[in-house]
Protein backbone atom coordinates (compact mmCIF):
# COMPACT_ATOMS: atom_id res chain seq x y z
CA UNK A 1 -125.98 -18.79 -67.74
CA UNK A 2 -125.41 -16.24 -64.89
CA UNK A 3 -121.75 -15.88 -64.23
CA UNK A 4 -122.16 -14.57 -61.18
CA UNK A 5 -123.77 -17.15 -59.69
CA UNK A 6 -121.07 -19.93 -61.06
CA UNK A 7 -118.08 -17.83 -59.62
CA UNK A 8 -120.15 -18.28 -56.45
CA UNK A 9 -119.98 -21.65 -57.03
CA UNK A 10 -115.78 -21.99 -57.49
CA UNK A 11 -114.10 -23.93 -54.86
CA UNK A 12 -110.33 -22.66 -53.88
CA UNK A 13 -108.09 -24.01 -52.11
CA UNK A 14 -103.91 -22.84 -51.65
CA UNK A 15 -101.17 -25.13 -51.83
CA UNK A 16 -97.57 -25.62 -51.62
CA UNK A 17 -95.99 -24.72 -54.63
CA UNK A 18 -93.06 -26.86 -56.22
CA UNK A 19 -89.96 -25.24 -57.31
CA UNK A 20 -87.74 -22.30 -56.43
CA UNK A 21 -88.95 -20.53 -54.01
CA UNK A 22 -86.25 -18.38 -52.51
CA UNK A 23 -86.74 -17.76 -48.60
CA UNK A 24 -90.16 -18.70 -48.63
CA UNK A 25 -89.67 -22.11 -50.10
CA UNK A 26 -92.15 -24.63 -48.42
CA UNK A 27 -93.55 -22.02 -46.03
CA UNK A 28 -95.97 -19.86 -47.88
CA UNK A 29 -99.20 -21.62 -49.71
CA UNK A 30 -99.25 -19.26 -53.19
CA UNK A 31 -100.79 -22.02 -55.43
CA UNK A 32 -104.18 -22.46 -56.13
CA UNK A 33 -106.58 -24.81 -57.11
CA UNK A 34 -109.51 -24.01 -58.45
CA UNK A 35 -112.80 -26.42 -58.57
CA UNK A 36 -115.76 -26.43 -59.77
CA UNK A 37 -118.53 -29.28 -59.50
CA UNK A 38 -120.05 -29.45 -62.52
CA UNK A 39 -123.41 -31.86 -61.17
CA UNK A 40 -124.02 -30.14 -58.30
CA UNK A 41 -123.72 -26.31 -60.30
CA UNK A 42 -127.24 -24.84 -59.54
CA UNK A 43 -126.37 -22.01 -62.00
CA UNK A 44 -125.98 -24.34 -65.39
CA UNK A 45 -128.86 -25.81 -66.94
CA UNK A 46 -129.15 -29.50 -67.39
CA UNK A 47 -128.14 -28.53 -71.14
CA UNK A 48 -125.31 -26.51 -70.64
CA UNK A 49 -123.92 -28.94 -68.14
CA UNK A 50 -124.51 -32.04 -70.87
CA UNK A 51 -122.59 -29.78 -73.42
CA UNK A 52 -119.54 -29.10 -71.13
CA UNK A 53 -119.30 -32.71 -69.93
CA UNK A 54 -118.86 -33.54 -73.66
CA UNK A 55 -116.40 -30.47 -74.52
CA UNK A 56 -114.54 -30.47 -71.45
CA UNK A 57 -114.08 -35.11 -71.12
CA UNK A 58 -110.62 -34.72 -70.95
CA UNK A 59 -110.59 -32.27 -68.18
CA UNK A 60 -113.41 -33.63 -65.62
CA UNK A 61 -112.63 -36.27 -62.97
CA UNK A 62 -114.36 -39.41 -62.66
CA UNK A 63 -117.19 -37.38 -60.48
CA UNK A 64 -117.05 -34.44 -63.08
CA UNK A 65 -115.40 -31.93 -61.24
CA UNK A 66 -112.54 -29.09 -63.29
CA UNK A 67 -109.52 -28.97 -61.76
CA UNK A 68 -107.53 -25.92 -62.22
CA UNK A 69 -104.43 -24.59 -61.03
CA UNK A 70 -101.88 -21.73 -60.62
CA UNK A 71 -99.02 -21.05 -59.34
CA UNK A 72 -97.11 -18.67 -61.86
CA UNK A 73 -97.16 -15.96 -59.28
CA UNK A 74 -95.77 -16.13 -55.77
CA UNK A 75 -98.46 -14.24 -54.56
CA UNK A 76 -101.63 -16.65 -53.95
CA UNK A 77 -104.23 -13.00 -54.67
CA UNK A 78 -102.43 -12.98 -57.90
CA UNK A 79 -103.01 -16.90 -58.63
CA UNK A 80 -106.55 -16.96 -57.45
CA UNK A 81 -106.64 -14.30 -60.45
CA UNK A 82 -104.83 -15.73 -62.97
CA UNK A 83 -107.05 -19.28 -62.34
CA UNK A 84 -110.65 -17.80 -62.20
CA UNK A 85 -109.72 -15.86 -65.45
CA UNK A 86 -109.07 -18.95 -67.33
CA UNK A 87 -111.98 -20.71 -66.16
């Protein structure tokens, strides 16, 4: 597993974030969402992806893609952060 090559492989994408937002409330995009295809990952083995499917069930969609998001900081740099650390 190169871990290089799966960040390569992250999908992001900002959003609206819900809540207080002060001045910038429904203007800015500072949430994040973080996917990752776990099928289509060139960078997993056919192993590695079989073991995650079975660890990570409760977390894949129907098409096994993670899903992760952020939005504990108002910056979106900060968030993108924050989400590809705990992936």
């Amino acid at each position: 597993m190169e871990i290089h090559k799966i960040i390569a492989e992250l999908q992001f994408k900002a959003v609206r974030s819900s809540g207080a937002g002060g001045q910038n409330v429904n203007k800015v995009s500072s949430k994040v969402v973080l996917s990752f295809d776990l099928l289509r990952s060139q960078a997993l083995s056919e192993d590695e992806k079989l073991l995650l499917e079975t660890n990570l069930a409760s977390r894949l969609t129907s098409d096994l893609v993670l899903i992760l998001n952020c939005d504990e900081d108002r910056s979106q740099i900060k968030n993108k952060a924050i989400v590809t650390k705990r992936f």
